[in-house]
Protein backbone atom coordinates (compact mmCIF):
# COMPACT_ATOMS: atom_id res chain seq x y z
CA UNK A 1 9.70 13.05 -16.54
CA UNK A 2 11.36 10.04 -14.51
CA UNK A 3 8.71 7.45 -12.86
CA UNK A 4 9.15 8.95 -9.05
CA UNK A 5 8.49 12.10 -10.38
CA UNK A 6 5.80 11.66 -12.23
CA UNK A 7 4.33 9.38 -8.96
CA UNK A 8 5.01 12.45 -6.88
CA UNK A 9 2.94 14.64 -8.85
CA UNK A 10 0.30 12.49 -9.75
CA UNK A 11 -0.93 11.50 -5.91
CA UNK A 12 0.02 15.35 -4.73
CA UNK A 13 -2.69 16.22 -7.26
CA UNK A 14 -4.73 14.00 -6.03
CA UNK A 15 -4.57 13.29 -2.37
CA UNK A 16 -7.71 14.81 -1.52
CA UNK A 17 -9.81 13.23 -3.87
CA UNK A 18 -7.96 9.48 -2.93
CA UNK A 19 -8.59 10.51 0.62
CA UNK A 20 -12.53 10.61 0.29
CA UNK A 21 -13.56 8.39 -2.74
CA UNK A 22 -10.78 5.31 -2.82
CA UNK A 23 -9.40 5.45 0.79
CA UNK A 24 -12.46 4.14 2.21
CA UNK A 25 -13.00 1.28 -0.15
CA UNK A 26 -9.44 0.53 0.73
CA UNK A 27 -10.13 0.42 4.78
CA UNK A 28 -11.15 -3.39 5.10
CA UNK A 29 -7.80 -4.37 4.20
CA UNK A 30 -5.82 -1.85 6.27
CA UNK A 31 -8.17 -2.54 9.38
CA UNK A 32 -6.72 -6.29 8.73
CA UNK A 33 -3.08 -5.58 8.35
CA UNK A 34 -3.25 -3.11 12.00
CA UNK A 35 -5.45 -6.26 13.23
CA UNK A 36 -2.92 -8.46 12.50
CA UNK A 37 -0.43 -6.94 14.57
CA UNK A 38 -2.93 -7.67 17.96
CA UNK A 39 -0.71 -9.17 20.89
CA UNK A 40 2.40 -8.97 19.00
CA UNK A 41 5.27 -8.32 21.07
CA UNK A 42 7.88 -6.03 19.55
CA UNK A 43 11.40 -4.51 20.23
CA UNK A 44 11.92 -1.05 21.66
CA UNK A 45 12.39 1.33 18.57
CA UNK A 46 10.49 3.53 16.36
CA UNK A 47 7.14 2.64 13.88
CA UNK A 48 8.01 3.28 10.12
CA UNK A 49 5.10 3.61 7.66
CA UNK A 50 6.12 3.89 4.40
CA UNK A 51 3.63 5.27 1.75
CA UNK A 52 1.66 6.70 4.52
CA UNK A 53 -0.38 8.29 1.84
CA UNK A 54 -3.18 10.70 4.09
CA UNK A 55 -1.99 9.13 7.03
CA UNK A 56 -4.90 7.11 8.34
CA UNK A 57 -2.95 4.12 9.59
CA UNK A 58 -0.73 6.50 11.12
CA UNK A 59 -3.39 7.24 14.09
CA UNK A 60 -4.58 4.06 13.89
CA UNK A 61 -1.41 2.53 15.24
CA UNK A 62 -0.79 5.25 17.51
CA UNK A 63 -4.12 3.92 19.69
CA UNK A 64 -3.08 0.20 19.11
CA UNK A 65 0.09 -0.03 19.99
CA UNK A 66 2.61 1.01 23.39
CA UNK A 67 2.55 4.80 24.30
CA UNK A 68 6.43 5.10 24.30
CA UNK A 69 6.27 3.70 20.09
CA UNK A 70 7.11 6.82 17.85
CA UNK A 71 5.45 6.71 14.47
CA UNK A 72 7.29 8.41 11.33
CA UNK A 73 5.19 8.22 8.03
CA UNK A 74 6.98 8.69 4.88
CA UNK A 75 5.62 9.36 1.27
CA UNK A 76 7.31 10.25 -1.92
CA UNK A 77 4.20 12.94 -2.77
CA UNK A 78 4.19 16.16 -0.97
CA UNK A 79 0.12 16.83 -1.04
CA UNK A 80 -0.14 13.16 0.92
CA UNK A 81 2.14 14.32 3.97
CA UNK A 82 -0.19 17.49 4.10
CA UNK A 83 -3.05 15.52 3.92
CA UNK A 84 -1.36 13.48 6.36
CA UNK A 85 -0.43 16.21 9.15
CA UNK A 86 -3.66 18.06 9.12
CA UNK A 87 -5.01 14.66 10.18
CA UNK A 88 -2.78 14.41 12.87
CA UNK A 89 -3.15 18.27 13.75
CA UNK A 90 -6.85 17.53 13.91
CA UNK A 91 -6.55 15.05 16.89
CA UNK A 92 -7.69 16.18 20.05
CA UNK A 93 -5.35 14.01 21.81
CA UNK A 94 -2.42 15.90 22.28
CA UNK A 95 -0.12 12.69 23.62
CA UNK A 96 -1.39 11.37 20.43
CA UNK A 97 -0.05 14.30 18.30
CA UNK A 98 3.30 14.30 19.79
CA UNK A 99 3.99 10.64 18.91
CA UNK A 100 3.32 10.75 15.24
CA UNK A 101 4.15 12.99 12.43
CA UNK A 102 4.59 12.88 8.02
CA UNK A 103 7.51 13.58 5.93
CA UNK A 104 8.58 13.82 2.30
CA UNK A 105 10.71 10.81 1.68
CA UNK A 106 11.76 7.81 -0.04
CA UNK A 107 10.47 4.98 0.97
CA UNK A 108 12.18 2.55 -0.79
CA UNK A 109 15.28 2.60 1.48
CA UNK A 110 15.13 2.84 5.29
CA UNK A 111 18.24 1.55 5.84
CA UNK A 112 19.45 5.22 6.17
CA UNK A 113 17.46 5.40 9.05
CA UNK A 114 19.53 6.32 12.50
CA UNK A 115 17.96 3.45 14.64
CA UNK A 116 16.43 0.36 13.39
CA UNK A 117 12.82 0.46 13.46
CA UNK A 118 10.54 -2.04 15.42
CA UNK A 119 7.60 -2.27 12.97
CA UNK A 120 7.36 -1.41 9.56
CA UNK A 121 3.70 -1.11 8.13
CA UNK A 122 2.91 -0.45 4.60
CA UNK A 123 -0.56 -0.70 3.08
CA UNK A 124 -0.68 -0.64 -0.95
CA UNK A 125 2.33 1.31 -1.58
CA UNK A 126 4.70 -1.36 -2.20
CA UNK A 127 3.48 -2.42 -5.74
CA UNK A 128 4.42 1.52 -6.92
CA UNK A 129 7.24 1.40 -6.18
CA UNK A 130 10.60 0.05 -8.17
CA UNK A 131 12.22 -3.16 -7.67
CA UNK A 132 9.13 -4.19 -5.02
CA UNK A 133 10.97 -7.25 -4.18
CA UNK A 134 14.10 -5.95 -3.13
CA UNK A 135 12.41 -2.50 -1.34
CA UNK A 136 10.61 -5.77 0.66
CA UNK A 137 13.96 -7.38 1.49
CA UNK A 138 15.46 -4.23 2.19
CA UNK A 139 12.44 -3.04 4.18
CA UNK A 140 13.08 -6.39 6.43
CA UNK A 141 17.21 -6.03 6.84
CA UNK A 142 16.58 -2.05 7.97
CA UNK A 143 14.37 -3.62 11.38
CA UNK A 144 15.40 -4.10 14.52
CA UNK A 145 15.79 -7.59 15.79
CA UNK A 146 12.83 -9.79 16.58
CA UNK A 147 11.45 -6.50 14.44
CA UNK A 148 7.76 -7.27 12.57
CA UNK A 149 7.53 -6.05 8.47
CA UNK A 150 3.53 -6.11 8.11
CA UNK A 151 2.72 -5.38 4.41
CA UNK A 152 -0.28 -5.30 2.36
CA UNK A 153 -0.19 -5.04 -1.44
CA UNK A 154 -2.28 -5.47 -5.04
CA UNK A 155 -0.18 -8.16 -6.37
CA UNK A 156 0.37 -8.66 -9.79
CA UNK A 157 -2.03 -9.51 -12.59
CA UNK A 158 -1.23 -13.38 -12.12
CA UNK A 159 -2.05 -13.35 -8.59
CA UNK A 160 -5.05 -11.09 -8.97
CA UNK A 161 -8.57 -13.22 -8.81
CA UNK A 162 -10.94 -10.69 -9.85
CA UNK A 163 -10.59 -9.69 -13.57
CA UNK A 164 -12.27 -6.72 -13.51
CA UNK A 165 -10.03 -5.19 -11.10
CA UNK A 166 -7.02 -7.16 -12.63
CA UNK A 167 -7.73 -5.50 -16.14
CA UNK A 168 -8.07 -1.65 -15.32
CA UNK A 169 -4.35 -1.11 -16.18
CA UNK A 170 -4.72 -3.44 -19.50
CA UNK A 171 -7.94 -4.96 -20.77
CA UNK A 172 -6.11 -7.73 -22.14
CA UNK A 173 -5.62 -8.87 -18.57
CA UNK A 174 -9.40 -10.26 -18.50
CA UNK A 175 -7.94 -13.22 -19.91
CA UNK A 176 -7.12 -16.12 -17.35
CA UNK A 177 -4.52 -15.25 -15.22
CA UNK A 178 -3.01 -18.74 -15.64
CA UNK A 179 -2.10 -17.59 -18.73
CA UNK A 180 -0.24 -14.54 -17.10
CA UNK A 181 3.71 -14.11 -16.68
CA UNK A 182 4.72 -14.17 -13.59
CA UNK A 183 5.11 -11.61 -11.53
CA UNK A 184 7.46 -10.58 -9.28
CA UNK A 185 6.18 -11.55 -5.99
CA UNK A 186 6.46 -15.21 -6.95
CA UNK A 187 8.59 -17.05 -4.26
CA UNK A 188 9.06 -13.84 -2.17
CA UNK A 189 7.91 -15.97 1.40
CA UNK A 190 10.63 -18.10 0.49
CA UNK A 191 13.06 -15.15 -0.39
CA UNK A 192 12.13 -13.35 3.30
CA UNK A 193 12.67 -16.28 4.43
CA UNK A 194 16.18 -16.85 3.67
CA UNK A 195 16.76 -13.36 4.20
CA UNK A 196 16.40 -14.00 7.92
CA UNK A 197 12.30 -13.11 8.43
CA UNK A 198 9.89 -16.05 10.46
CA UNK A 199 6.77 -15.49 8.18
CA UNK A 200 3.93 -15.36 10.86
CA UNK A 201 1.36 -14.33 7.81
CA UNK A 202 0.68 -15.06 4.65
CA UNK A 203 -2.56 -14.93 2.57
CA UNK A 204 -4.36 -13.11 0.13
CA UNK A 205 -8.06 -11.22 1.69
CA UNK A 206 -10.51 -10.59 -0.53
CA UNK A 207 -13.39 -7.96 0.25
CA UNK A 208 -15.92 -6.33 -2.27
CA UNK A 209 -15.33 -2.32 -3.21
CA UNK A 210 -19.32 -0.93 -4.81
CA UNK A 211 -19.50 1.39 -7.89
CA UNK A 212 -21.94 2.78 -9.67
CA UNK A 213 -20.84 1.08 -12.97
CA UNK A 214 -17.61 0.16 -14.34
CA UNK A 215 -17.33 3.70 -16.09
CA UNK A 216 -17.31 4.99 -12.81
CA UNK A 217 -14.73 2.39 -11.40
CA UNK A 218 -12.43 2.92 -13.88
CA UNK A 219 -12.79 6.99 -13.48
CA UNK A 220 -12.73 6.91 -9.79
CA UNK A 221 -9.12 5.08 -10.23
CA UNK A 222 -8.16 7.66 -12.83
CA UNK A 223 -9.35 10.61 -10.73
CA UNK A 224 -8.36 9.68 -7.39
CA UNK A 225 -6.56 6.86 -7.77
CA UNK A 226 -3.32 4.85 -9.63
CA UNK A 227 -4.41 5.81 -13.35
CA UNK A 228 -4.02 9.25 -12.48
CA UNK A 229 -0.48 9.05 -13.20
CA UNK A 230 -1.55 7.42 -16.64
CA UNK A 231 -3.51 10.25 -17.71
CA UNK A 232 -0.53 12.85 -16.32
CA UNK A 233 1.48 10.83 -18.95
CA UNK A 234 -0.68 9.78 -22.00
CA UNK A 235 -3.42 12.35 -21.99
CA UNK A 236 -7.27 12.38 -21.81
CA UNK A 237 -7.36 10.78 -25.30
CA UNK A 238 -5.51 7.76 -24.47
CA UNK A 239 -7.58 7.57 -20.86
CA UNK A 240 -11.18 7.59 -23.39
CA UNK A 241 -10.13 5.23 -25.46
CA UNK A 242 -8.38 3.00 -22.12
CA UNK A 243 -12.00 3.19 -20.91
CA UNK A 244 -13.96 2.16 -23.79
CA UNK A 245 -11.78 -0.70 -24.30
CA UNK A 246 -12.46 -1.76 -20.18
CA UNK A 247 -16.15 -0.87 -20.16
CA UNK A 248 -16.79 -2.99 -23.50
CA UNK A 249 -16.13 -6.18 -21.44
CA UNK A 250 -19.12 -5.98 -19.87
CA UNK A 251 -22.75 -7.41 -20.80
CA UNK A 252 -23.99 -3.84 -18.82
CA UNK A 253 -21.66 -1.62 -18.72
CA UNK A 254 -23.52 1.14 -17.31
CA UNK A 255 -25.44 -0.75 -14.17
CA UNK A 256 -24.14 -1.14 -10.46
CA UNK A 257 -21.57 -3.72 -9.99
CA UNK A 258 -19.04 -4.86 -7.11
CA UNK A 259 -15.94 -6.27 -7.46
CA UNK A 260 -13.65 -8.47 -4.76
CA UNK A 261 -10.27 -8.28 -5.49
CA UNK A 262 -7.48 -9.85 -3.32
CA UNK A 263 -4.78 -8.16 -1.54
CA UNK A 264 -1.35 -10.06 -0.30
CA UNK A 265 -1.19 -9.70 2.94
CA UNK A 266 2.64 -10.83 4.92
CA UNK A 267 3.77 -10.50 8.14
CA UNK A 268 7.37 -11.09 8.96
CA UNK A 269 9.23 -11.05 12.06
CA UNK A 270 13.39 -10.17 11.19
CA UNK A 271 15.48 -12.96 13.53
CA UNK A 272 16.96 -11.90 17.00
CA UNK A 273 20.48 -12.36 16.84
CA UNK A 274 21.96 -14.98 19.49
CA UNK A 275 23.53 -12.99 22.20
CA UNK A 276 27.00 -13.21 23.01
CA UNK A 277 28.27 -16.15 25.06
């Protein structure tokens, strides 16, 4: 089974479950990224979110920004665009409804879009997704100009602070991350940059996600979350013996804990091209 497929499977199965148990923990960094787009003026065109997963930034934008701005989600897994447009369907705002809507898509390349879009918002799909670097690049070329690219994602293990979040994918990844290869965000400002993007934000927000223990961490992220698609590959044995090896790391293993990892958050506005003497 190829990678996208696999991805597509994995989050339809789950998109319920990711909607209720991880979403939430999620929503401090998404209510940033919208934030961050407060007062920004933008070119006439359309909104693109790609990985809209269940859609909730999808309304969220629709009340922020101007009433004319149509906003198009697009996600790779089928039961996250249903997810998505009973959400939508369930607003009582019927303007609202009109503006936005969900499809089945790739998100990797928008430049097939018909008109170049004024925003594009993304909010932890980017790191799923192949070649993240040049999807970001790519993502930035499709706007419109003086378009904004506003993207949050979980970076990779070298840029991630908190261990016990770094590590779910690989407890060898406790160890210091200074230690880590690099990944492949390193120099990507720089690469926007030249690419033709003003970066207007760049940072890395940290807020704290509760569990009940990290047994219950690392099984909320394998039943509603990335390690889903682990299991769908490897199999429950390889997921038991995944968690023993993450749980051991811990003096109490089966006691509350929180954890704070950092996001990357950037914000890029594309270039205007000089009009025409």
């Amino acid at each position: 089974m190829s990678r996208t497929r696999l991805l597509a499977e994995s989050w339809t199965a789950i998109a319920q479950q990711y909607e209720h148990r991880l979403a939430p923990l999620f929503q401090p960094w998404l209510d940033e990224l919208v934030g961050s787009l407060d007062a920004r003026d933008l070119p006439e065109g359309d909104v693109i979110v790609p990985a809209c997963g269940p859609g909730i930034e999808l309304l969220m934008l629709a009340e922020v920004l101007p009433g004319e701005s149509r906003i198009v989600g697009i996600d790779l897994a089928a039961g996250m665009v249903d997810v998505a447009n009973t959400r939508i369907a369930a607003t009582p705002d019927r303007l609202l409804r009109q503006r936005v809507s969900a499809c089945v898509g790739d998100a990797c390349n928008l430049a097939i879009l018909g008109r170049p879009p004024a925003l594009i918002l993304s909010c932890f799909g980017l790191q799923q997704m192949p070649e993240p670097s040049e999807v970001l690049l790519g993502w930035l070329a499709s706007l419109a100009p003086g378009g904004l690219l506003a993207v949050a994602y979980w970076p990779p293990a070298d840029g991630q602070q908190d261990a016990a979040w770094r590590a779910l994918t690989d407890p060898a990844l406790f160890k210091n991350p200074e230690a880590l290869p690099l990944g492949w965000d390193r120099g990507i400002a720089a690469r926007l940059a030249d690419a033709g993007g003003t970066i207007l934000v760049d940072d890395a927000p940290r807020h704290s996600m509760s569990f009940g223990s990290p047994a219950d961490c690392f099984e909320v992220m394998m039943e509603a979350g990335p390690l889903h698609s682990r299991l769908l590959r490897h199999g429950p044995e390889h997921m038991r013996a995944l968690k023993t090896s993450y749980c051991s790391h811990f003096k109490a293993p089966s006691l509350p804990f929180t954890i704070r990892p950092n996001a990357k958050r950037l914000l890029v506005r594309r270039a205007v091209v000089p009009s025409a003497l």
